[in-house]
PDB file of N, CA and C in Angstrom:
ATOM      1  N   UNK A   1       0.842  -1.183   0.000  1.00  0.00           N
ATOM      2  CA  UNK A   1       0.000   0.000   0.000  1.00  0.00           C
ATOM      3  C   UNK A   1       0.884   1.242   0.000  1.00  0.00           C
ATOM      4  N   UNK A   2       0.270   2.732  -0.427  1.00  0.00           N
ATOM      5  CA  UNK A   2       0.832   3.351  -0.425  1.00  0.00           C
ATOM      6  C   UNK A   2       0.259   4.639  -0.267  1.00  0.00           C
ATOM      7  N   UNK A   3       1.098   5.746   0.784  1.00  0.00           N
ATOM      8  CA  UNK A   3      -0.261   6.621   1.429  1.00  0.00           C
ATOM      9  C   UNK A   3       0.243   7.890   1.090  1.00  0.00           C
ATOM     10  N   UNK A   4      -1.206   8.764   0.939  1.00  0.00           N
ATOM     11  CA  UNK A   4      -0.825  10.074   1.290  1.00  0.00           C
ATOM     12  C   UNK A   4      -1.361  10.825   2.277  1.00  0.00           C
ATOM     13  N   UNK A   5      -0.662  11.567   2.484  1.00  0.00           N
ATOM     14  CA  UNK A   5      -0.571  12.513   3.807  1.00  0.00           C
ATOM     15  C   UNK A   5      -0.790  13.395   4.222  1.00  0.00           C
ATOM     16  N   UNK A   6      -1.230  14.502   4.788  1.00  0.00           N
ATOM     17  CA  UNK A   6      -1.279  15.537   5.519  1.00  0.00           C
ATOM     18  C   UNK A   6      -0.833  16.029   6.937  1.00  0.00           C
ATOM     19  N   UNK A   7       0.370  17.118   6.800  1.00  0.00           N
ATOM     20  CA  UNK A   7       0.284  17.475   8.130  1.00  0.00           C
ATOM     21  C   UNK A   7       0.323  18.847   8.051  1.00  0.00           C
ATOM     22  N   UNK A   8      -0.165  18.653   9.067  1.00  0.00           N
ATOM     23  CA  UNK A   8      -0.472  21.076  10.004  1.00  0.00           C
ATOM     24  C   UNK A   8       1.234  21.607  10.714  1.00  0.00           C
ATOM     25  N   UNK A   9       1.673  21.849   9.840  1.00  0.00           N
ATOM     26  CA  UNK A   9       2.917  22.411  10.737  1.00  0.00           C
ATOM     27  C   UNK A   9       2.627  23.985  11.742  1.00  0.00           C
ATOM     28  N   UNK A  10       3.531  24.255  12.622  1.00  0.00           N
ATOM     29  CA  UNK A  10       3.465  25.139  13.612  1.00  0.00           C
ATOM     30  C   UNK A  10       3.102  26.143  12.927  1.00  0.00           C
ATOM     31  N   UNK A  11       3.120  26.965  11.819  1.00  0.00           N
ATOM     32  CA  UNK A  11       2.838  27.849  10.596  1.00  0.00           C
ATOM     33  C   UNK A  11       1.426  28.216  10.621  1.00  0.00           C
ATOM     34  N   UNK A  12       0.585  26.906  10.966  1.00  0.00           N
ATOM     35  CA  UNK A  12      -0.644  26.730  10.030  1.00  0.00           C
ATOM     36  C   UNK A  12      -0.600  26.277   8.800  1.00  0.00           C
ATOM     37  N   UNK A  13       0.564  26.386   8.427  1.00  0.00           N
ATOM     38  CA  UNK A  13       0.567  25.575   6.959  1.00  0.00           C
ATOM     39  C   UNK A  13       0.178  24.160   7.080  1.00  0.00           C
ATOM     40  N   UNK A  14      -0.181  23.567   5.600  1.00  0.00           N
ATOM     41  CA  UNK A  14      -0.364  22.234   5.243  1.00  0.00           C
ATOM     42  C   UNK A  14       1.039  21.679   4.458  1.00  0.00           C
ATOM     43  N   UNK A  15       1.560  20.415   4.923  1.00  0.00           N
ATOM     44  CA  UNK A  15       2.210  19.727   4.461  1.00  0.00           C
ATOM     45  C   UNK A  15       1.567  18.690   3.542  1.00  0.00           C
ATOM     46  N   UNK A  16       1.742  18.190   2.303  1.00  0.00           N
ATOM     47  CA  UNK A  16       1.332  17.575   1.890  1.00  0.00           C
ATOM     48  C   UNK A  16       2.655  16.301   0.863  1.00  0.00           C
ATOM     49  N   UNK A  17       2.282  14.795   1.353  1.00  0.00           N
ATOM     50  CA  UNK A  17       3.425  14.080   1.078  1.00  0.00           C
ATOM     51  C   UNK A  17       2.888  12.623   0.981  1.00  0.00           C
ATOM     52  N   UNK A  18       3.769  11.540   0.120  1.00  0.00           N
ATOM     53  CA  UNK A  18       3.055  10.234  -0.281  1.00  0.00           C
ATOM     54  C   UNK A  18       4.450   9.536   0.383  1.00  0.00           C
ATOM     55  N   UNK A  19       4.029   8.476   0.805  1.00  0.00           N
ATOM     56  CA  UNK A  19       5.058   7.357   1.757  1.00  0.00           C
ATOM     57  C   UNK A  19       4.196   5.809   0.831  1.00  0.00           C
ATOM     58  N   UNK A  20       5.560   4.679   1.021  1.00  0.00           N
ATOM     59  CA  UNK A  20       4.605   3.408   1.177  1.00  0.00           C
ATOM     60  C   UNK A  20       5.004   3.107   2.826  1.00  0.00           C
ATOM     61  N   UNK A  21       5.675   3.658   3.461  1.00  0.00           N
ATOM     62  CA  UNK A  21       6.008   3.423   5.297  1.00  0.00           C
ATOM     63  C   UNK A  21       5.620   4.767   5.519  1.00  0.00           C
ATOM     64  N   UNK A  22       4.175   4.261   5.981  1.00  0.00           N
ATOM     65  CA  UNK A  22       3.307   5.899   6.754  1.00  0.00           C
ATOM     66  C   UNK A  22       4.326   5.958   8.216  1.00  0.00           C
ATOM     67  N   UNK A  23       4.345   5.021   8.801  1.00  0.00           N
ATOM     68  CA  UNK A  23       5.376   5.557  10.495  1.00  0.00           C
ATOM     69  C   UNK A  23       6.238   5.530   9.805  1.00  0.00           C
ATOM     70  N   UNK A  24       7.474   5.449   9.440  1.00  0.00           N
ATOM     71  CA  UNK A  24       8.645   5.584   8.935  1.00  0.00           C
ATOM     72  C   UNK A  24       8.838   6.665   8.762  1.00  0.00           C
ATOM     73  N   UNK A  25       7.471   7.721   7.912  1.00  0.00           N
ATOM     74  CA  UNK A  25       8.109   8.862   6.931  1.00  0.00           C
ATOM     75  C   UNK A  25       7.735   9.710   8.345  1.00  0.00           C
ATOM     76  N   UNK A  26       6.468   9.231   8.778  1.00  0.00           N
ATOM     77  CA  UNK A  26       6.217  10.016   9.904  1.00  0.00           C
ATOM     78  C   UNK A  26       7.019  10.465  11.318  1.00  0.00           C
ATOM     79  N   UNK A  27       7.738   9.193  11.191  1.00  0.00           N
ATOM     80  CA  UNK A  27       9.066   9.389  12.175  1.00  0.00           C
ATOM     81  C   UNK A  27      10.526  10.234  11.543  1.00  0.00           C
ATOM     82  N   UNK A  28      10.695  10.414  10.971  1.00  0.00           N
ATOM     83  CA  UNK A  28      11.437  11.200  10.313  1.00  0.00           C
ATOM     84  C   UNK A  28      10.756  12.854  10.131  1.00  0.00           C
ATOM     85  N   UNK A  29       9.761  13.173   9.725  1.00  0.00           N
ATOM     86  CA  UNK A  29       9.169  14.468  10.048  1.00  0.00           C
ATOM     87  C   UNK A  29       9.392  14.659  10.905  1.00  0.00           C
ATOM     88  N   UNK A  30       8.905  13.770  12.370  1.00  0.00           N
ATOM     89  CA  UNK A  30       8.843  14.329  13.810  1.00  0.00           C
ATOM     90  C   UNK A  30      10.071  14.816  14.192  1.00  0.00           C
ATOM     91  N   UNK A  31      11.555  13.572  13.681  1.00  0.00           N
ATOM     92  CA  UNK A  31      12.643  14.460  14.113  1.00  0.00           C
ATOM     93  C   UNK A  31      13.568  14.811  13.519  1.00  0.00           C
ATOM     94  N   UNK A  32      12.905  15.164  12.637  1.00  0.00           N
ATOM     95  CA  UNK A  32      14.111  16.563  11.676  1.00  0.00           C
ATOM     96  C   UNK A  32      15.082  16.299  10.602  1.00  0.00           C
ATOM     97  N   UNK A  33      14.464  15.146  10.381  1.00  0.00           N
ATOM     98  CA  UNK A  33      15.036  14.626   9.002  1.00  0.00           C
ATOM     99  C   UNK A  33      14.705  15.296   7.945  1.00  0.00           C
ATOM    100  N   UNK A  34      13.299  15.806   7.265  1.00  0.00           N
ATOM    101  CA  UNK A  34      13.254  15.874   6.387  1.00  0.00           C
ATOM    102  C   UNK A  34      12.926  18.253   6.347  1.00  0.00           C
ATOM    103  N   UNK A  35      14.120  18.081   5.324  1.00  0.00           N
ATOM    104  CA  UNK A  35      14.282  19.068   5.391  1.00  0.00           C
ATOM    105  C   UNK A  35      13.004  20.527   4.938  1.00  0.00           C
ATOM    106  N   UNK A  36      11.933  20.443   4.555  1.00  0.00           N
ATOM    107  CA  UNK A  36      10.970  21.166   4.329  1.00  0.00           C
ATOM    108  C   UNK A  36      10.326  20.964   5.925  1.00  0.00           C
ATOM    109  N   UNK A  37      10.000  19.915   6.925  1.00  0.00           N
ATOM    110  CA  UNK A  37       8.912  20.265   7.714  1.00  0.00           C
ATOM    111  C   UNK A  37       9.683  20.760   8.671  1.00  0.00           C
ATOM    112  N   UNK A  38      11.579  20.585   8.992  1.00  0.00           N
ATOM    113  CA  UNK A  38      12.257  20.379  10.170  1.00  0.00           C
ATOM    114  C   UNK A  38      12.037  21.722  10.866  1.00  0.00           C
ATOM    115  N   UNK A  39      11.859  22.989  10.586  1.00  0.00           N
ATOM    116  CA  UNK A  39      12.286  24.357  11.231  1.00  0.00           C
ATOM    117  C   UNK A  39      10.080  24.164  11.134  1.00  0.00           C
ATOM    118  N   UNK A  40       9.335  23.400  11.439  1.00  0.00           N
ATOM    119  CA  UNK A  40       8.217  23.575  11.714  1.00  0.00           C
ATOM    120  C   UNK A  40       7.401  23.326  12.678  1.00  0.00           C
ATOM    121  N   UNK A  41       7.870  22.976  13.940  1.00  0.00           N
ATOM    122  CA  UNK A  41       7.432  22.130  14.661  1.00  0.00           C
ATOM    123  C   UNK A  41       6.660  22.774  15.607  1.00  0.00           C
ATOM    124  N   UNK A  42       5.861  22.237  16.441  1.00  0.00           N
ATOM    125  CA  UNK A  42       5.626  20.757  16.438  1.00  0.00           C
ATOM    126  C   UNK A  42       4.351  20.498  15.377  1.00  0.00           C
ATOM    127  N   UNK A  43       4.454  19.432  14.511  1.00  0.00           N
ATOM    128  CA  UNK A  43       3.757  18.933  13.693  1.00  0.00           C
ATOM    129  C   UNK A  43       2.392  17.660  13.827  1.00  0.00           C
ATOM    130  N   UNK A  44       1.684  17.609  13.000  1.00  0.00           N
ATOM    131  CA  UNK A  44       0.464  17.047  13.276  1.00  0.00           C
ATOM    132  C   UNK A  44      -0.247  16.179  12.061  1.00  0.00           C
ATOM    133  N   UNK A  45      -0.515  15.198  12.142  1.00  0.00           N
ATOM    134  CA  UNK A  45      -0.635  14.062  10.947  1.00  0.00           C
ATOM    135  C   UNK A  45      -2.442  14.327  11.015  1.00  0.00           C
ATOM    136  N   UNK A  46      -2.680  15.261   9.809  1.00  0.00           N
ATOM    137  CA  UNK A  46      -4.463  15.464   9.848  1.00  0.00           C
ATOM    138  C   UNK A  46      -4.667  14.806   9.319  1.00  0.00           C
ATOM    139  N   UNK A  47      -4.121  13.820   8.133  1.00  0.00           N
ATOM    140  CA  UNK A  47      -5.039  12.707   7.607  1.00  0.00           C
ATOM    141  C   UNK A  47      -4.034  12.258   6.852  1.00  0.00           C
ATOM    142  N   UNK A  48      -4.799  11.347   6.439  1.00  0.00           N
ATOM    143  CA  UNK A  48      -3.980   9.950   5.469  1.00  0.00           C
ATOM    144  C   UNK A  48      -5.264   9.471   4.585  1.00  0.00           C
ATOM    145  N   UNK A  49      -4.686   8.957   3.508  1.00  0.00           N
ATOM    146  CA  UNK A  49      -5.095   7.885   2.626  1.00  0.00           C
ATOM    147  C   UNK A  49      -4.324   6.647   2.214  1.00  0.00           C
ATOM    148  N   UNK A  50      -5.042   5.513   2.205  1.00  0.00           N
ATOM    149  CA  UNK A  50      -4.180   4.180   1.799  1.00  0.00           C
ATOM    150  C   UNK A  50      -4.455   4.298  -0.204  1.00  0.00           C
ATOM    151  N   UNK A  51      -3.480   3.913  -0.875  1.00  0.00           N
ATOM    152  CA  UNK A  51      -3.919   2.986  -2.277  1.00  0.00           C
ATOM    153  C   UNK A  51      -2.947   2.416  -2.578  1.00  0.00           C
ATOM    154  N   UNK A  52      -3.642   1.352  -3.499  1.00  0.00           N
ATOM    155  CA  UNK A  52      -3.325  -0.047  -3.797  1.00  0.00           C
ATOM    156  C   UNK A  52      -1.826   0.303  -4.281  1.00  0.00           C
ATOM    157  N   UNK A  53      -1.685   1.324  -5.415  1.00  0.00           N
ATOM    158  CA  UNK A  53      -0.095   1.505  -6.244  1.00  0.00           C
ATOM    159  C   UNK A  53       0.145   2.662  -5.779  1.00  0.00           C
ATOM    160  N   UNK A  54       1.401   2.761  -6.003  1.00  0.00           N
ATOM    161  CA  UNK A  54       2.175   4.172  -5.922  1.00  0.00           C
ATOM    162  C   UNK A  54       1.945   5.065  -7.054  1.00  0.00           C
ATOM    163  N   UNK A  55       1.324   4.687  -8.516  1.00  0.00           N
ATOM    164  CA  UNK A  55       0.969   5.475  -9.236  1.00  0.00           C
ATOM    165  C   UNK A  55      -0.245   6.534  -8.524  1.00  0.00           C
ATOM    166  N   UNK A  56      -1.335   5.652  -8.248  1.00  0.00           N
ATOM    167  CA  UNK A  56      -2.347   6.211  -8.076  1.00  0.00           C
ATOM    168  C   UNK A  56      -2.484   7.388  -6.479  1.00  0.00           C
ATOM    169  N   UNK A  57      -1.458   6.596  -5.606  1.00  0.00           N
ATOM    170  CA  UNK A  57      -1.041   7.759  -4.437  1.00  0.00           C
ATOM    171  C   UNK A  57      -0.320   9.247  -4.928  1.00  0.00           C
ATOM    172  N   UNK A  58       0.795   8.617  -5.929  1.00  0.00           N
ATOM    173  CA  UNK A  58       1.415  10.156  -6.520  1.00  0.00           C
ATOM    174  C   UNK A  58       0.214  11.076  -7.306  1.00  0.00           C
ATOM    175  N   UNK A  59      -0.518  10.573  -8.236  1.00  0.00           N
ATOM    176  CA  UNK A  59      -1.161  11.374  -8.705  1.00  0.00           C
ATOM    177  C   UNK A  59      -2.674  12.174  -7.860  1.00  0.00           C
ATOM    178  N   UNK A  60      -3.251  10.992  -6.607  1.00  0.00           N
ATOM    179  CA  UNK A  60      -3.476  11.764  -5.682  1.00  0.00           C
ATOM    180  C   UNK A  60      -2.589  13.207  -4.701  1.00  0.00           C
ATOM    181  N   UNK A  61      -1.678  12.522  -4.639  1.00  0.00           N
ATOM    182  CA  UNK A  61      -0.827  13.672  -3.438  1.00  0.00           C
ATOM    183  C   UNK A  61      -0.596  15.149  -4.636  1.00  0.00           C
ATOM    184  N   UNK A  62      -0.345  14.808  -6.177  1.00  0.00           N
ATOM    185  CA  UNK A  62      -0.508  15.769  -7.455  1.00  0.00           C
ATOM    186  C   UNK A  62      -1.074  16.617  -7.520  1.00  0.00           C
ATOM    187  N   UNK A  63      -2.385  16.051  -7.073  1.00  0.00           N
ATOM    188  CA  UNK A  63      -3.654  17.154  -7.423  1.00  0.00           C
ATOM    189  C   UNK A  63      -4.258  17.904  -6.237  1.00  0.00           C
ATOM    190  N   UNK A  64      -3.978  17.181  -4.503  1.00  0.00           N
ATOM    191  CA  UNK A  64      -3.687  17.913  -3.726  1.00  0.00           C
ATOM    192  C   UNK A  64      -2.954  19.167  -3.863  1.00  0.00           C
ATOM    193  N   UNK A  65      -1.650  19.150  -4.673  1.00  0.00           N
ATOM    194  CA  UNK A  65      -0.922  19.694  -4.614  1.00  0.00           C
ATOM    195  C   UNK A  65      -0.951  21.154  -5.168  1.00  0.00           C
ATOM    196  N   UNK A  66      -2.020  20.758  -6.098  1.00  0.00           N
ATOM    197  CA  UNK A  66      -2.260  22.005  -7.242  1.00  0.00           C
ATOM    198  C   UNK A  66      -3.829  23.053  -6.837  1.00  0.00           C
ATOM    199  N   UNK A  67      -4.270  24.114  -7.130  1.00  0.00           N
ATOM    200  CA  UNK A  67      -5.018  24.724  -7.041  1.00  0.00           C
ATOM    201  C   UNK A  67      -6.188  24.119  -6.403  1.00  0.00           C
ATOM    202  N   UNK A  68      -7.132  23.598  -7.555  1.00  0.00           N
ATOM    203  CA  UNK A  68      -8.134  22.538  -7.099  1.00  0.00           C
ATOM    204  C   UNK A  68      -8.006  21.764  -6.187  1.00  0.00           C
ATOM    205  N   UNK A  69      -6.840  21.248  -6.040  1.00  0.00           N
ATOM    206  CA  UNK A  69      -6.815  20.254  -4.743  1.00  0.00           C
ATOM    207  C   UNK A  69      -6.739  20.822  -3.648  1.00  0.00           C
ATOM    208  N   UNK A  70      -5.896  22.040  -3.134  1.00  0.00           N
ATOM    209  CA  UNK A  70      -6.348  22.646  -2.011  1.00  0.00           C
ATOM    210  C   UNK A  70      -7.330  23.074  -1.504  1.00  0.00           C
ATOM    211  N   UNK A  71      -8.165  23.244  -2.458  1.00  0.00           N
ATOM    212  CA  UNK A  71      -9.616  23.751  -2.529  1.00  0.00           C
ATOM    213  C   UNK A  71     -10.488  22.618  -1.911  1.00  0.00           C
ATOM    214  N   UNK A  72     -10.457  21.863  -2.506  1.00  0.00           N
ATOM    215  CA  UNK A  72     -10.503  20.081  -2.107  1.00  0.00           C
ATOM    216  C   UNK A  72     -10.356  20.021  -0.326  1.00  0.00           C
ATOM    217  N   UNK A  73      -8.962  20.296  -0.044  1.00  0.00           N
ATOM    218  CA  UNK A  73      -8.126  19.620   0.951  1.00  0.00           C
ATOM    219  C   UNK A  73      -9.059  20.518   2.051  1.00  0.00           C
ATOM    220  N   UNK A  74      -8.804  21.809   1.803  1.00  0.00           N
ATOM    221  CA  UNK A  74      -9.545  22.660   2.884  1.00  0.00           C
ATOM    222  C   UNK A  74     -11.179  22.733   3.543  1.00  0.00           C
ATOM    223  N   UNK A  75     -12.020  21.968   2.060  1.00  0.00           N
ATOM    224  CA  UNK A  75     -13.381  21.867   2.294  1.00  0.00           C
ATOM    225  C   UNK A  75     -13.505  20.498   2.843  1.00  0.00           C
ATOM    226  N   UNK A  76     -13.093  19.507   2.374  1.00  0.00           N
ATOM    227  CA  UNK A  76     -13.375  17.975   3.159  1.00  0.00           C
ATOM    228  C   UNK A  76     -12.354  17.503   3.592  1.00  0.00           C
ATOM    229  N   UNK A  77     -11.162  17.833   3.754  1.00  0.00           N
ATOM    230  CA  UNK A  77      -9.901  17.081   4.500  1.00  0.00           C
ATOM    231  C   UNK A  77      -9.343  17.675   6.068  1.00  0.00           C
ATOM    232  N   UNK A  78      -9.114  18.955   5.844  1.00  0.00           N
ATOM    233  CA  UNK A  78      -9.127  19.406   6.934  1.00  0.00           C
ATOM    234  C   UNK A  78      -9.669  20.355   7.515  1.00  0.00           C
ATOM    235  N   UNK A  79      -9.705  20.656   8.871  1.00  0.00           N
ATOM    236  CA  UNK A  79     -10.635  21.317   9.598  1.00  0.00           C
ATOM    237  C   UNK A  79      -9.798  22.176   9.919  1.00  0.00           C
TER     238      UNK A  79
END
C-alpha cells in the first residue's frame, strides 16, 4: 500500500506528502530529518489515505498539490 498525507505544521501551513512506510516517513518528520517540515514544529498528521499503487497515491498527493486540490483539501480534508 501506499499513502498520502497531511500534516499542520506550527505555521498553520499544510504539508502535503506520499510514503509506502506511513510511520517511517512520519518518524522522520517528527525528528528533523526531512528538510521542508524540520524548522516547523511541532507537527500534526491530519489525515492519510491508503492505495493499492504508488501510481495512483502520486497522482493523488498531485492534485492535492495544485489549485483545485487545495480547494478540495480545505473543504473535506481538513478542519
Amino acid at each position: 500500500m501506499h499513502h498520502v498525507y497531511i500534516l499542520k505544521l506550527a505555521n498553520g501551513k499544510f504539508y502535503t506528502g506520499s510514503t509506502p512506510d506511513m510511520k517511517r516517513r512520519l518518524l522522520e518528520h517528527q525528528s528533523g530529518k526531512n528538510i521542508s517540515t524540520k524548522d516547523f514544529w511541532p507537527l500534526k498528521l491530519v489525515w492519510y489515505c491508503s492505495f493499492p499503487t504508488r501510481l495512483q497515491a502520486r497522482r493523488f498527493e498531485n492534485y492535492l498539490k495544485a489549485g483545485s486540490g487545495h480547494a478540495f483539501r480545505n473543504k473535506h480534508l481538513v478542519s
